[in-house]
N, C-alpha and C. Protein backbone atom coordinates (compact mmCIF):
# COMPACT_ATOMS: atom_id res chain seq x y z
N UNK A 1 11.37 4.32 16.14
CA UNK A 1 12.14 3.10 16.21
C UNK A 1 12.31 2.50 14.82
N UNK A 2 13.21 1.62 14.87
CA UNK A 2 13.45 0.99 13.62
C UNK A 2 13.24 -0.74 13.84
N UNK A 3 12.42 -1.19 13.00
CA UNK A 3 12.46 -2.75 12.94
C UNK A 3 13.23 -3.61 11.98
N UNK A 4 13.66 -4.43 12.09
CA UNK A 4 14.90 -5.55 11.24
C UNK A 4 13.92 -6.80 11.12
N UNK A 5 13.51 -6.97 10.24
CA UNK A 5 12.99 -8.48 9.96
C UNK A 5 13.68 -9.38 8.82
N UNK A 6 14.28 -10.47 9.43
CA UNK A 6 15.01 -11.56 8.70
C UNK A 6 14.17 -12.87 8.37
N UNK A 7 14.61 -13.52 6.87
CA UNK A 7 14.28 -14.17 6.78
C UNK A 7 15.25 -15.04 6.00
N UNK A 8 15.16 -16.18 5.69
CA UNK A 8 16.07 -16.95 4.67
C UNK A 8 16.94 -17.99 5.42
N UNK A 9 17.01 -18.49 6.65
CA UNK A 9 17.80 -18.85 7.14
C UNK A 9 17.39 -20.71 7.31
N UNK A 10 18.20 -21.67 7.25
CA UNK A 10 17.32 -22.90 7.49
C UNK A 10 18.57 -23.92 7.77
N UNK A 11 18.65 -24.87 7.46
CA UNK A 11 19.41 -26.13 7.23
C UNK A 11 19.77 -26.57 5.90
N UNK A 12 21.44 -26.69 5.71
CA UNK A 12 21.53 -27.19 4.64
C UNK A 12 23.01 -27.71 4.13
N UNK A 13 22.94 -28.90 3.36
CA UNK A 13 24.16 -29.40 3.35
C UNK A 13 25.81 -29.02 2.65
N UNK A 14 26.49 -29.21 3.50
CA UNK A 14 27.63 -28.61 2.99
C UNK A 14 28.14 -28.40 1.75
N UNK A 15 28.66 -27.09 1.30
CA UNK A 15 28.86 -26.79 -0.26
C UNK A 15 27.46 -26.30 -0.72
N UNK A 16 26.29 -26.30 0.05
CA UNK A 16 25.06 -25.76 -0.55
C UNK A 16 25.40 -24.19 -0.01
N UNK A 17 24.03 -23.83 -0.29
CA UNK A 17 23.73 -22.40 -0.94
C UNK A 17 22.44 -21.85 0.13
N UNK A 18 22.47 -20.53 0.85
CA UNK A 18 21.04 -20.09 1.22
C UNK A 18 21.45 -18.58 1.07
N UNK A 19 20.26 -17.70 0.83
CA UNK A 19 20.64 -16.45 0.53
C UNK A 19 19.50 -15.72 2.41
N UNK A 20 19.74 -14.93 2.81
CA UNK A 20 19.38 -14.26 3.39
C UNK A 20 18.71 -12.62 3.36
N UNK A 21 17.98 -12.44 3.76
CA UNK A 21 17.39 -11.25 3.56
C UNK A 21 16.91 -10.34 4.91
N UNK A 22 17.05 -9.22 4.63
CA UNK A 22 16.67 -8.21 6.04
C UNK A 22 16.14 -6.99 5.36
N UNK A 23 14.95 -6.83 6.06
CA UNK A 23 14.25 -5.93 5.70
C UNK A 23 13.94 -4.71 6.71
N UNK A 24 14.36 -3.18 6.83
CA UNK A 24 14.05 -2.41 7.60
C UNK A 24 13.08 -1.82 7.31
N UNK A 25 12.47 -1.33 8.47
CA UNK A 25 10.80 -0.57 8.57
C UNK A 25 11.00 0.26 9.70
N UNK A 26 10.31 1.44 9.96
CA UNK A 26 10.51 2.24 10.75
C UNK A 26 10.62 3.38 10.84
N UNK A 27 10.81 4.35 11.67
CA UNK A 27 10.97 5.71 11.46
C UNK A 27 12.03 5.87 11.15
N UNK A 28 12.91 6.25 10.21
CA UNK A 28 14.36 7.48 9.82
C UNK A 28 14.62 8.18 8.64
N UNK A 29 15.77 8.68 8.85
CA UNK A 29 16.23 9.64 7.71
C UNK A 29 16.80 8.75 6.74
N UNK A 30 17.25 7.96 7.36
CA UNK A 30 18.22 7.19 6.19
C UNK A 30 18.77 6.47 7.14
N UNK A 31 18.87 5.03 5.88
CA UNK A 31 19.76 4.05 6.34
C UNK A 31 21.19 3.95 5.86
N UNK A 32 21.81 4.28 6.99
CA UNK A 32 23.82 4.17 6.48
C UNK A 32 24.15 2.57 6.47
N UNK A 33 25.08 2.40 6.90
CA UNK A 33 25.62 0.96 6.97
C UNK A 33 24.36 -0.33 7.54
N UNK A 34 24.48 -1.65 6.28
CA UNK A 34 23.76 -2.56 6.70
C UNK A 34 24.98 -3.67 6.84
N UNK A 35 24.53 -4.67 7.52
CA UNK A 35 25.10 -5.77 7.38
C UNK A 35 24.96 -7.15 7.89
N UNK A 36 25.43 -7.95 8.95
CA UNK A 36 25.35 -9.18 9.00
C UNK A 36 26.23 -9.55 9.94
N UNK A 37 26.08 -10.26 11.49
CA UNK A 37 26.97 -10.60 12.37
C UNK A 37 26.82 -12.16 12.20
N UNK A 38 27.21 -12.96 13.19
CA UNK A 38 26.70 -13.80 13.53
C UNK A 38 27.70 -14.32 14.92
N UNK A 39 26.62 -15.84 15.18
CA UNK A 39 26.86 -15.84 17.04
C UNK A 39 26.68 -17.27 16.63
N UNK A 40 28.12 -18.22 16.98
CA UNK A 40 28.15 -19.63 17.03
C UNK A 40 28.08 -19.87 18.77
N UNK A 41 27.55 -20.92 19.61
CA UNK A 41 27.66 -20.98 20.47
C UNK A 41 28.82 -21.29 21.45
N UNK A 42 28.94 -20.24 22.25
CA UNK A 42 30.12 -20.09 23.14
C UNK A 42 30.91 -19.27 22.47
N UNK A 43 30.67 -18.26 21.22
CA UNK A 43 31.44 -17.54 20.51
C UNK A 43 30.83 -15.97 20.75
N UNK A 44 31.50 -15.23 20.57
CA UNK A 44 31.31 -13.63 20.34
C UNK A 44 30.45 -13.73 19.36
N UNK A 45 30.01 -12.71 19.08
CA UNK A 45 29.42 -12.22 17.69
C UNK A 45 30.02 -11.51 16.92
N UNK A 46 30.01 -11.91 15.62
CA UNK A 46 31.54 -11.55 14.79
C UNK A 46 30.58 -10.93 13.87
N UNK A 47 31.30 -10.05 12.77
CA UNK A 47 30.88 -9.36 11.70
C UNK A 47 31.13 -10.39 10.43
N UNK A 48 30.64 -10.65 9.71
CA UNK A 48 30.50 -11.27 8.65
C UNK A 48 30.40 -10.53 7.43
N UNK A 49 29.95 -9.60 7.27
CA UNK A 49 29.92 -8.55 5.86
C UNK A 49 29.02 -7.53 6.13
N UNK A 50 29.42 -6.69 5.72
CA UNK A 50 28.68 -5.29 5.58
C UNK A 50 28.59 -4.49 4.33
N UNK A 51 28.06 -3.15 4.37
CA UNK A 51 27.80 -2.91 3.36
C UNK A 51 27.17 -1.02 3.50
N UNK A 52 27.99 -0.03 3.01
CA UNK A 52 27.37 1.20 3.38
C UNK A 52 26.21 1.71 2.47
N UNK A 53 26.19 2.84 2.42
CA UNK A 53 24.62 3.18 1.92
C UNK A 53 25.16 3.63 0.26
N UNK A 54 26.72 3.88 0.15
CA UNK A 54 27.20 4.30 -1.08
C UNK A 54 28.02 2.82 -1.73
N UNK A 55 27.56 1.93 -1.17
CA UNK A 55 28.18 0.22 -2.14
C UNK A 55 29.36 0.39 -1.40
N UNK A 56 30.21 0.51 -0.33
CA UNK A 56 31.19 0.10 0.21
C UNK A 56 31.20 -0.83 0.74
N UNK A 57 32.06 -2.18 0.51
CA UNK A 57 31.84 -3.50 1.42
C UNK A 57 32.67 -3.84 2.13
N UNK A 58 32.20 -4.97 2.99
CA UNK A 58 33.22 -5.31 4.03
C UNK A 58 33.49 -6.81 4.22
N UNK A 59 34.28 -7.56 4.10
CA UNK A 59 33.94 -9.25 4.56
C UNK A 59 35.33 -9.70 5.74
N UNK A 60 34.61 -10.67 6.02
CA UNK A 60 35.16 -11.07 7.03
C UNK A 60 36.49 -11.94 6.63
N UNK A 61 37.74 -12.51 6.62
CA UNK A 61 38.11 -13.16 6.07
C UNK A 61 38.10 -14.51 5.54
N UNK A 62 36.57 -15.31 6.87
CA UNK A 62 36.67 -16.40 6.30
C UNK A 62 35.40 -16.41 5.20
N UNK A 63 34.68 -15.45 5.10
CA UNK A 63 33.83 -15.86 3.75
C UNK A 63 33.92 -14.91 2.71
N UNK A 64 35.35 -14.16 2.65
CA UNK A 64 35.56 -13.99 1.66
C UNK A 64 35.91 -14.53 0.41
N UNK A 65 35.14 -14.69 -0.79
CA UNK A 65 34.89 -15.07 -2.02
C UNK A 65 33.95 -16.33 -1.84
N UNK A 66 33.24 -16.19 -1.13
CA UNK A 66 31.94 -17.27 -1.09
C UNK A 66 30.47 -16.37 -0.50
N UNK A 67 30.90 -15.68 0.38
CA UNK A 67 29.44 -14.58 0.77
C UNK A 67 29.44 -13.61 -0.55
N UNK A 68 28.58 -13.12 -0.42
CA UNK A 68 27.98 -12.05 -1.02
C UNK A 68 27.10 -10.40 -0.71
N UNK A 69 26.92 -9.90 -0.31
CA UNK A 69 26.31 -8.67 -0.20
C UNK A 69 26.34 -7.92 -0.55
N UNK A 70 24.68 -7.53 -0.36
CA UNK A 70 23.92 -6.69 -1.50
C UNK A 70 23.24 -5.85 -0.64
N UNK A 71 22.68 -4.61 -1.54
CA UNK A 71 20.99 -3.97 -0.78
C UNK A 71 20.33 -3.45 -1.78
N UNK A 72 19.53 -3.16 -1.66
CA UNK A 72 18.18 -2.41 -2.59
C UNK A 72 17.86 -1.04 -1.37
N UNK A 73 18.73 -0.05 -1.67
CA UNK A 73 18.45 1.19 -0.87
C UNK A 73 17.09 1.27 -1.10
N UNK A 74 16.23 1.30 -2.32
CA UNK A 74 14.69 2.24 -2.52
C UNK A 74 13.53 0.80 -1.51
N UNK A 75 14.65 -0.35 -0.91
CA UNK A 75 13.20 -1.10 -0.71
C UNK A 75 14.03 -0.96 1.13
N UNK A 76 15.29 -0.63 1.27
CA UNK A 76 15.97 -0.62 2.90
C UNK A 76 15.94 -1.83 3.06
N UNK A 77 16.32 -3.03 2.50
CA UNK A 77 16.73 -3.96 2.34
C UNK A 77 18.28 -4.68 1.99
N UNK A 78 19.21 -5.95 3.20
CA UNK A 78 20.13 -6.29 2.51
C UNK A 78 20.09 -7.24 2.21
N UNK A 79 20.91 -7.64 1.75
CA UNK A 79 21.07 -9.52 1.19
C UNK A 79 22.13 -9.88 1.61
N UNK A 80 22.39 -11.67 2.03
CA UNK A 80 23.37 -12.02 2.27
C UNK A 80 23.59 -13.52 1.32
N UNK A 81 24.01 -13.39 0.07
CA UNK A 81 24.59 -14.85 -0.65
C UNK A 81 25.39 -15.53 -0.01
N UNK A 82 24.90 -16.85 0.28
CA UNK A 82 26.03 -17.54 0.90
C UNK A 82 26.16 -18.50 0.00
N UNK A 83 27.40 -19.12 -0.22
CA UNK A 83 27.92 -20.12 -1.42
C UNK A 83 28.94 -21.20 -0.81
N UNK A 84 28.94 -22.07 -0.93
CA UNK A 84 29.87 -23.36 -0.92
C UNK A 84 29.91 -23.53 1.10
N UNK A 85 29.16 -23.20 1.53
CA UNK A 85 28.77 -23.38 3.12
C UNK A 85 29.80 -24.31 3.48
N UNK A 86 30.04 -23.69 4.75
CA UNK A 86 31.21 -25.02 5.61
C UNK A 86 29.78 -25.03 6.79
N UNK A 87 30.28 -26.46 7.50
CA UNK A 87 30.04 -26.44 8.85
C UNK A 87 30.29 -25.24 9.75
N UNK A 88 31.46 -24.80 9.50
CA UNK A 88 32.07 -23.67 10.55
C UNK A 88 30.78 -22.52 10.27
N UNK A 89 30.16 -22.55 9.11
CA UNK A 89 29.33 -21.19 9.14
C UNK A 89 28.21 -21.26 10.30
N UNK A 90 27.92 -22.71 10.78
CA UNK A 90 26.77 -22.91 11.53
C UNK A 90 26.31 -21.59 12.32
N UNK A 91 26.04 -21.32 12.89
CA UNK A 91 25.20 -20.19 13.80
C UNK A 91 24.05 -19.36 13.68
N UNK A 92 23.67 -18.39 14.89
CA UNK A 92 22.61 -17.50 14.55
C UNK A 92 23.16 -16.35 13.65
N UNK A 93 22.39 -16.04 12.87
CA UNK A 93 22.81 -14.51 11.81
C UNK A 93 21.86 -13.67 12.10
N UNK A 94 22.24 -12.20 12.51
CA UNK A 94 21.97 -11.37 12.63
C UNK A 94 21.81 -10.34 11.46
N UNK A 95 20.96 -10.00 11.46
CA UNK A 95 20.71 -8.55 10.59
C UNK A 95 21.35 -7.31 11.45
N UNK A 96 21.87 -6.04 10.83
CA UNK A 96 22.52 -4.94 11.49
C UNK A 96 22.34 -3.91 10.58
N UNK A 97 21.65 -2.81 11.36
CA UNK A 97 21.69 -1.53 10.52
C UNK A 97 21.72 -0.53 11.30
N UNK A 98 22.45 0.58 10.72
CA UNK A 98 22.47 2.12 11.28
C UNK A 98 21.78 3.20 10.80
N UNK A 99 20.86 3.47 11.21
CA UNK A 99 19.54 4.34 10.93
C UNK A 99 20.19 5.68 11.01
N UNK A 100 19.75 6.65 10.78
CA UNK A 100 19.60 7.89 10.97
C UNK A 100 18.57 8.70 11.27
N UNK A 101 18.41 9.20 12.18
CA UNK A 101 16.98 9.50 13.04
C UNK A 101 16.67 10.38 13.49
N UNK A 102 15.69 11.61 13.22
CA UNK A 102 15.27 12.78 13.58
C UNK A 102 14.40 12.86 14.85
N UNK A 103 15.25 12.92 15.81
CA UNK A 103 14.66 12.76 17.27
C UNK A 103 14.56 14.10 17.63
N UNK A 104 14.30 14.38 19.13
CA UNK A 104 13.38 15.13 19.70
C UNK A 104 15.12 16.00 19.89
N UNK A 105 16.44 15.18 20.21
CA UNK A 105 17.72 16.44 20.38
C UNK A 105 18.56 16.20 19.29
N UNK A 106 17.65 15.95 18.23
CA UNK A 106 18.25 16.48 16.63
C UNK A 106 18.41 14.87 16.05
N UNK A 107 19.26 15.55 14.95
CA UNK A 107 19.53 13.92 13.91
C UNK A 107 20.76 13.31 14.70
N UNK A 108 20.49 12.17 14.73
CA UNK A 108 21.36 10.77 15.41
C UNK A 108 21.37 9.53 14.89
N UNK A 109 22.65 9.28 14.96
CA UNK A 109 22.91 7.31 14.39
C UNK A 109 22.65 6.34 15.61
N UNK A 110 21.69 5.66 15.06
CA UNK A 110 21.54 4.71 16.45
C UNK A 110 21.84 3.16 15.45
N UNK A 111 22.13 2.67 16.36
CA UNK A 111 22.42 0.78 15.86
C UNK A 111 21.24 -0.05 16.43
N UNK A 112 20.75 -0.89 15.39
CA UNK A 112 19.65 -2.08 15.50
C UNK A 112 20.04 -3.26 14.71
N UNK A 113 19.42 -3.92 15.51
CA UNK A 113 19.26 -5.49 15.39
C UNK A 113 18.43 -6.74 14.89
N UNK A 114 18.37 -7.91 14.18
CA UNK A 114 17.11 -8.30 14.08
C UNK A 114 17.46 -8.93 15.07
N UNK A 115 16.22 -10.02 15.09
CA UNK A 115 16.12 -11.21 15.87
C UNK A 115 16.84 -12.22 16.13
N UNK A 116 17.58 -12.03 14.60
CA UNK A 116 18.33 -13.69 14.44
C UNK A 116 17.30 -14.55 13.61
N UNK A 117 18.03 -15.32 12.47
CA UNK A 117 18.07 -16.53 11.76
C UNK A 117 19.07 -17.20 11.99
N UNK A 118 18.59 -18.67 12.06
CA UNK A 118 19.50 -19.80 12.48
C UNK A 118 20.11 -20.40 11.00
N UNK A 119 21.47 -20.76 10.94
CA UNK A 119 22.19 -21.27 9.98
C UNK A 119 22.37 -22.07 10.40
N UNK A 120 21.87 -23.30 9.81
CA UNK A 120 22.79 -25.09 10.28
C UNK A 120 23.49 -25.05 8.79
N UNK A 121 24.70 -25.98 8.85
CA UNK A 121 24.94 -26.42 7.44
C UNK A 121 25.65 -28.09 8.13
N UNK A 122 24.96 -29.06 7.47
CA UNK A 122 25.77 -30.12 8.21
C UNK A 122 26.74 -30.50 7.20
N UNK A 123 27.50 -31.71 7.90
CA UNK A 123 28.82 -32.12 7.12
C UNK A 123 28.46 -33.78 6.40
């Protein structure tokens, strides 16, 4: 299995700043794509930025040129910079990664999850 542990997430006022972090542990071959959803209430869970194992990125359109993402492949770690925060960012953030995994009917991509960190940003 693979574990996702997040941290970085809190309360904070609009136009501020919190960076996020996710850390994988676990059994695999390798980690391919990391990234970052999130879940406002009564909303889907949307993709927010990603990031493959060769620096390919992805953003969402509304935090493009204010998010940030990063990883440190040698620690299986991503980052998420967040900059000039709206209200609208409020929600839970998810950590997301695609492992690669030497199971019992060969190598396979499976998808995991963290827990969730909560983003407030008030107005």
């Amino acid at each position: 299995q693979v574990q996702l542990v997040e941290s970085g997430g809190g309360l904070v006022q609009a136009g501020g700043s919190l960076r996020l972090s996710c850390a994988a542990s676990g059994s695999f071959v390798t980690i391919n794509t990391m990234g970052w959803y999130r879940q406002a209430p009564g909303n889907q869970r949307d993709l927010v930025a990603s990031i493959t194992s060769g620096g390919a990125l992805n953003y969402a359109d509304s935090v493009k040129g204010r998010f940030t993402i990063s990883r440190d492949n040698a620690k299986n770690t991503v980052y998420l910079q967040m900059n000039s925060l709206k209200s609208e960012d409020t929600a839970v953030y998810y950590c997301y990664c695609n492992a690669r995994r030497n199971t019992y009917f060969g190598i396979r991509d499976y998808d995991y999850w963290g827990q969730g960190t909560q983003v407030t940003v008030s107005s």
